[in-house]
PDB file of N, CA and C in Angstrom:
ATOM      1  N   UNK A   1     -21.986  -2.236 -19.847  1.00  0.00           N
ATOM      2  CA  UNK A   1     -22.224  -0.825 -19.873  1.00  0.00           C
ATOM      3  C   UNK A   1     -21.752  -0.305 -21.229  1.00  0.00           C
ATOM      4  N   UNK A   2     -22.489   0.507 -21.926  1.00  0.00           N
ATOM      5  CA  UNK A   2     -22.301   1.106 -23.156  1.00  0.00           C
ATOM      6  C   UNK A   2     -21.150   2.903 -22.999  1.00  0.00           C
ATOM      7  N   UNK A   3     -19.881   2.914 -23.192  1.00  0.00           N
ATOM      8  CA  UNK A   3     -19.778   3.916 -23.239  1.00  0.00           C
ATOM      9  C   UNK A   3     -18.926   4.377 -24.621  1.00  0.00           C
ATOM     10  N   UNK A   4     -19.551   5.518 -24.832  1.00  0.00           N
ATOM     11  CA  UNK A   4     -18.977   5.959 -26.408  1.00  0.00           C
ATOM     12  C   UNK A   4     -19.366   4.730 -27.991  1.00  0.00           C
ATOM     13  N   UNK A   5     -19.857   4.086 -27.430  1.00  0.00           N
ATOM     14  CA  UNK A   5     -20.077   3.009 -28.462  1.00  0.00           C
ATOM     15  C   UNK A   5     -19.492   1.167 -28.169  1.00  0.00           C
ATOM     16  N   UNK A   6     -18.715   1.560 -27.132  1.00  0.00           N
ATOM     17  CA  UNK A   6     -18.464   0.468 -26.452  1.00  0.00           C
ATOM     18  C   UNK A   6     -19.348  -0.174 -26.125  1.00  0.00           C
ATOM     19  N   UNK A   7     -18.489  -1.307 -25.970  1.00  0.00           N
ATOM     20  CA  UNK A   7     -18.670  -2.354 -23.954  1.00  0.00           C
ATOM     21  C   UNK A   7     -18.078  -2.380 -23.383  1.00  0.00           C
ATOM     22  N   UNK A   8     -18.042  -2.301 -22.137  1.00  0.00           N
ATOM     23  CA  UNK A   8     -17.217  -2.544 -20.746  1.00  0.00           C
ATOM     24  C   UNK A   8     -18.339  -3.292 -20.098  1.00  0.00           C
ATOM     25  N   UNK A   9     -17.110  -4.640 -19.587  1.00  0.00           N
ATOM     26  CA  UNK A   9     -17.886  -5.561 -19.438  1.00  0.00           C
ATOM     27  C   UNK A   9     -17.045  -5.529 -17.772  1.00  0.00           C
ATOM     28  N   UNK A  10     -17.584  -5.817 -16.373  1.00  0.00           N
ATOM     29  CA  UNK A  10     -16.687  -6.034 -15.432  1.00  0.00           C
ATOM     30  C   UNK A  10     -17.800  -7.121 -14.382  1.00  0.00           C
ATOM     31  N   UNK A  11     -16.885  -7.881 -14.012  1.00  0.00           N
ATOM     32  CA  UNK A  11     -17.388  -9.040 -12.736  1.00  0.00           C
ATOM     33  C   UNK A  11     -16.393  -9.805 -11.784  1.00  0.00           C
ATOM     34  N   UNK A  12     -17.169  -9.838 -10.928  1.00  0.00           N
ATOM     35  CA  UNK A  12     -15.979 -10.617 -10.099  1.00  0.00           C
ATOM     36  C   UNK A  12     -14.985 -12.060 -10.130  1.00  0.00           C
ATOM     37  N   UNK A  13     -15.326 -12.373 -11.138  1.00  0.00           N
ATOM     38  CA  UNK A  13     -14.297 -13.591 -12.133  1.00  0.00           C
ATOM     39  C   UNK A  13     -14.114 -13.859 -13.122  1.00  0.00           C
ATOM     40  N   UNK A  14     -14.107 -14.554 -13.899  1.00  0.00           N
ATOM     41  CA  UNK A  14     -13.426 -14.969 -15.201  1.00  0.00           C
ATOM     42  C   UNK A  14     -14.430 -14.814 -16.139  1.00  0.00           C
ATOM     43  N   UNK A  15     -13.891 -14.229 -17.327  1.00  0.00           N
ATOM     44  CA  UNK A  15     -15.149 -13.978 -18.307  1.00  0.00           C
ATOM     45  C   UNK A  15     -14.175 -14.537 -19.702  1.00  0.00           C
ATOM     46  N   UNK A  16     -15.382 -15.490 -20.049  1.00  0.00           N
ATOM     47  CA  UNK A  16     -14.325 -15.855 -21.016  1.00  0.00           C
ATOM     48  C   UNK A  16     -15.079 -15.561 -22.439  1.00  0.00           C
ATOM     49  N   UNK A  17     -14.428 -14.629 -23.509  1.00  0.00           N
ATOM     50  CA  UNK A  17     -15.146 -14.067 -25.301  1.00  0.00           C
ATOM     51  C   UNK A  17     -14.873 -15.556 -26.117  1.00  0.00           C
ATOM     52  N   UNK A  18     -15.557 -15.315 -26.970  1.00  0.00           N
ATOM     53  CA  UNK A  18     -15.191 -16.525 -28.464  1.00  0.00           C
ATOM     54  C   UNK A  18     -15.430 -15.607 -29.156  1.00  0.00           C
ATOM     55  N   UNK A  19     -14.976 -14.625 -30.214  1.00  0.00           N
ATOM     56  CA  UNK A  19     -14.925 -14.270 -30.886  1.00  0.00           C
ATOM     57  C   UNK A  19     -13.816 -14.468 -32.026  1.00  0.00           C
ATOM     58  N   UNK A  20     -14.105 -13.771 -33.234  1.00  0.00           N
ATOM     59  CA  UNK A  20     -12.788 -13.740 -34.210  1.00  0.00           C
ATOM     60  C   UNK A  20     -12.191 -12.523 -34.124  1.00  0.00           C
ATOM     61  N   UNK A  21     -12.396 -11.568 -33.535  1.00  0.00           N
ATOM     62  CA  UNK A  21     -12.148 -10.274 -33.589  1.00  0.00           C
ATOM     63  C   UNK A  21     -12.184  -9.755 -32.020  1.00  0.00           C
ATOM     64  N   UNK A  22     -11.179  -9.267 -31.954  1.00  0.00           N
ATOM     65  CA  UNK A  22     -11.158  -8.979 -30.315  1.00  0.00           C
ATOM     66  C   UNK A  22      -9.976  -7.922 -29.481  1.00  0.00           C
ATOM     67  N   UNK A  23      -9.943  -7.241 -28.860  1.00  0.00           N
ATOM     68  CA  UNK A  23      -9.024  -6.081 -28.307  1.00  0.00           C
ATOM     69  C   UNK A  23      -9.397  -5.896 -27.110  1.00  0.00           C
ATOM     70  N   UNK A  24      -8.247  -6.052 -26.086  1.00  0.00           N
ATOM     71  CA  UNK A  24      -8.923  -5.598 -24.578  1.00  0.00           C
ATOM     72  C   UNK A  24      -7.489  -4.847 -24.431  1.00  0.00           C
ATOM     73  N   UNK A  25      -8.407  -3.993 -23.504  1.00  0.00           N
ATOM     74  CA  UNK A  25      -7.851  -2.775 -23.096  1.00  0.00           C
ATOM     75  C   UNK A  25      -8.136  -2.066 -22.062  1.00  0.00           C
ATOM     76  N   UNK A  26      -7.429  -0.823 -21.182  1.00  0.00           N
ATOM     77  CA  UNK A  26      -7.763  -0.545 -19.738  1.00  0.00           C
ATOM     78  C   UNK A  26      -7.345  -1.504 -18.693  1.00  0.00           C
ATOM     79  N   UNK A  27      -7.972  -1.211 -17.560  1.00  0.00           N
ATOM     80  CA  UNK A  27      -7.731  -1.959 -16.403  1.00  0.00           C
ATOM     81  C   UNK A  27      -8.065  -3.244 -16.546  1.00  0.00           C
ATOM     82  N   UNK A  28      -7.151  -4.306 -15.787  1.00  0.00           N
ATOM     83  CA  UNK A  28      -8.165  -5.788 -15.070  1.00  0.00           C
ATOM     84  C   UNK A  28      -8.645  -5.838 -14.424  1.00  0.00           C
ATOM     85  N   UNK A  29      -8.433  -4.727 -13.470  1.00  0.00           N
ATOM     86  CA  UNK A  29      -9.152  -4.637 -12.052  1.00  0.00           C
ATOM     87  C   UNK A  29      -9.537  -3.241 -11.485  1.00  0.00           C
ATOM     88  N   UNK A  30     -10.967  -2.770 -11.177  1.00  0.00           N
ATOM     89  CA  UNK A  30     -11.538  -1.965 -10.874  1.00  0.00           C
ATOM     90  C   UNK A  30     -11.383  -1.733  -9.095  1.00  0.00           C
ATOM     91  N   UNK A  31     -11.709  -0.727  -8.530  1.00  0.00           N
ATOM     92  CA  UNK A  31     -11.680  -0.770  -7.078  1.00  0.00           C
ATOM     93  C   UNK A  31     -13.294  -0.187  -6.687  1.00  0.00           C
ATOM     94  N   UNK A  32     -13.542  -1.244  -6.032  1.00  0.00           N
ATOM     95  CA  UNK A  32     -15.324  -1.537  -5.521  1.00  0.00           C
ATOM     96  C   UNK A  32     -15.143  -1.360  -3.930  1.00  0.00           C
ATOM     97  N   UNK A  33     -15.696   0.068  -3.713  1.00  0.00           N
ATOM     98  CA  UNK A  33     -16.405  -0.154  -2.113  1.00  0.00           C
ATOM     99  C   UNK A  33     -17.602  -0.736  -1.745  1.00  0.00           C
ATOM    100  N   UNK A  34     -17.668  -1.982  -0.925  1.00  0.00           N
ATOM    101  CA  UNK A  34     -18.706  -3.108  -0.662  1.00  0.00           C
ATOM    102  C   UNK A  34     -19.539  -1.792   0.479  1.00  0.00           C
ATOM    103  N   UNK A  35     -20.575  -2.174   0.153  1.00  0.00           N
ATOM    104  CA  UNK A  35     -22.027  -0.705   1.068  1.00  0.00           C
ATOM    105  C   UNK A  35     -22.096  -1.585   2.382  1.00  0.00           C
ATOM    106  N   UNK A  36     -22.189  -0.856   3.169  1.00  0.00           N
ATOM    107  CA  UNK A  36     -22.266  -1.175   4.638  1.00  0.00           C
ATOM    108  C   UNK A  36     -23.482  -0.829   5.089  1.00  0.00           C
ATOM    109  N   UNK A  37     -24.288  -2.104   5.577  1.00  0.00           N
ATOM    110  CA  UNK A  37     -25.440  -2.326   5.985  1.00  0.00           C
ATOM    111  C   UNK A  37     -25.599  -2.556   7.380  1.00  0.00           C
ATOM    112  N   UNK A  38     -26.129  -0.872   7.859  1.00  0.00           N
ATOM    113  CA  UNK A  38     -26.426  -0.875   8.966  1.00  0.00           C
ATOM    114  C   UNK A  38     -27.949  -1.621   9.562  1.00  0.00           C
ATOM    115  N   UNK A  39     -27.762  -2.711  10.256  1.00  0.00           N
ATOM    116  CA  UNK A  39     -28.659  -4.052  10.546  1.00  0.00           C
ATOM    117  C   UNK A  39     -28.473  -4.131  12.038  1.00  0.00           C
ATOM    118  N   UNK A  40     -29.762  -3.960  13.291  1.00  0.00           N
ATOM    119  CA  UNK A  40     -29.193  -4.555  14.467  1.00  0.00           C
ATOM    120  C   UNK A  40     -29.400  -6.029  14.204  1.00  0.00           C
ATOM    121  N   UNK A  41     -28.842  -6.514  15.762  1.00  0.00           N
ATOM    122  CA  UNK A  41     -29.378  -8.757  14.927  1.00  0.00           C
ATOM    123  C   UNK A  41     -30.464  -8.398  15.523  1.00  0.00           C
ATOM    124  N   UNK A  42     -31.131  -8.405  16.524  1.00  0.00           N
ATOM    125  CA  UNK A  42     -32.405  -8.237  16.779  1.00  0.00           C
ATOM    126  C   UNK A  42     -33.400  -8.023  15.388  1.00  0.00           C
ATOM    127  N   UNK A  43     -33.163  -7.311  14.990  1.00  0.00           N
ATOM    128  CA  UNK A  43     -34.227  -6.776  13.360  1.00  0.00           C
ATOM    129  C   UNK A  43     -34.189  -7.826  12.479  1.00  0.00           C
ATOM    130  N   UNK A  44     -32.785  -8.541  12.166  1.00  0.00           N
ATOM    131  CA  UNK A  44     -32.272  -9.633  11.120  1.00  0.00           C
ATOM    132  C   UNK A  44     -32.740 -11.507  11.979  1.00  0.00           C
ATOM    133  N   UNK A  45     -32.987 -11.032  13.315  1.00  0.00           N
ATOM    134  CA  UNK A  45     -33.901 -12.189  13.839  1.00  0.00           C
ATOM    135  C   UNK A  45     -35.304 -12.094  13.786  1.00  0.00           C
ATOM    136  N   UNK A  46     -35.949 -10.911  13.974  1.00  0.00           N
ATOM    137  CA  UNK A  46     -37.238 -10.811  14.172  1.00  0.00           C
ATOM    138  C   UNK A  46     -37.512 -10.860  12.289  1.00  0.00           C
ATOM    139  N   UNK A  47     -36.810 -10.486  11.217  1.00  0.00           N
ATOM    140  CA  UNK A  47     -37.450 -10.835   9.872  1.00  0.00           C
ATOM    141  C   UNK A  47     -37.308 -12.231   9.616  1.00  0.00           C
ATOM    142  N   UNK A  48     -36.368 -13.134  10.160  1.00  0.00           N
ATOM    143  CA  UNK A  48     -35.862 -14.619   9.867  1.00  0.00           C
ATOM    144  C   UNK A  48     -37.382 -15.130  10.545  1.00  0.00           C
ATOM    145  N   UNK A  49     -37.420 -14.616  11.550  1.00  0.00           N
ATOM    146  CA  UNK A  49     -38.528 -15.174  12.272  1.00  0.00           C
ATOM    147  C   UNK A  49     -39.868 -15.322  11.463  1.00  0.00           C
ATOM    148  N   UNK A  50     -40.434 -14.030  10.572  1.00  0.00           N
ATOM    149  CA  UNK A  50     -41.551 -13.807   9.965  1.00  0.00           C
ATOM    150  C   UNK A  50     -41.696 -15.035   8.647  1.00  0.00           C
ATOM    151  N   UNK A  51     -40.626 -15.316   8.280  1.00  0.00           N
ATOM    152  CA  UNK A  51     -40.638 -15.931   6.899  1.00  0.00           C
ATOM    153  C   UNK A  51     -40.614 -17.602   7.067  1.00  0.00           C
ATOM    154  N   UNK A  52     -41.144 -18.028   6.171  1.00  0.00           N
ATOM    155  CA  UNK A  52     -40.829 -19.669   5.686  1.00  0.00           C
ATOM    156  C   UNK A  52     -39.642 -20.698   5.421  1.00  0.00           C
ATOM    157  N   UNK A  53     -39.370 -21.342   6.014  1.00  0.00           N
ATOM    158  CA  UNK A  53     -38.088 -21.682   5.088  1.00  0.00           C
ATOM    159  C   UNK A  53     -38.339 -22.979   4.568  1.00  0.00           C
ATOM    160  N   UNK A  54     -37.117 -23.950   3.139  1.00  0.00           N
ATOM    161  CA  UNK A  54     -37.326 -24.715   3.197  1.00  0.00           C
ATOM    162  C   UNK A  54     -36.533 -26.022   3.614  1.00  0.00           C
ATOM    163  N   UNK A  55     -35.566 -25.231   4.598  1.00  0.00           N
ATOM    164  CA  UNK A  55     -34.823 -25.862   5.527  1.00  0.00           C
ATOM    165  C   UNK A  55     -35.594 -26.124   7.562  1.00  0.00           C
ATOM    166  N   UNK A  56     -34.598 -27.513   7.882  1.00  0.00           N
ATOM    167  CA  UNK A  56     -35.143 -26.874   9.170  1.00  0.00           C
ATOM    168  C   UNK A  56     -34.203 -25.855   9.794  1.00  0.00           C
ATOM    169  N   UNK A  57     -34.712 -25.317  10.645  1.00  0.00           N
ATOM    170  CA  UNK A  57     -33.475 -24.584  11.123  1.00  0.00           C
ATOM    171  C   UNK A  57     -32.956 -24.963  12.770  1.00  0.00           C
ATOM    172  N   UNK A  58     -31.564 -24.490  12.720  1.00  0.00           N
ATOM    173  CA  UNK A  58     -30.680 -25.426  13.368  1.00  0.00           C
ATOM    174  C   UNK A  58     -30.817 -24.772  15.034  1.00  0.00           C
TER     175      UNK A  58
END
């Protein structure tokens, strides 16, 4: 993400720079609310059902 002329770079593990020139700064760790996906199983069986796989299934 570009801000002010920056980068802010963020992911859920290890990021590793090679540079010659380098400064980090701010947080290590951000706080992420994971989205809650309202799914009955019925709906998440009947789409499993429609599709191909290239497993068998169990």
């Amino acid at each position: 993400m570009l801000e002010g002329g920056n980068i802010t770079v963020t992911a859920p593990g290890r990021i590793d720079v090679k540079t010659g020139n380098k400064q980090f700064a701010g947080p290590d760790r951000l706080p992420y609310a994971f989205p809650q996906f309202t799914v009955c199983k019925q709906c998440v069986l009947d789409a499993q059902d429609g599709v191909q796989s290239i497993t068998d299934k169990a």
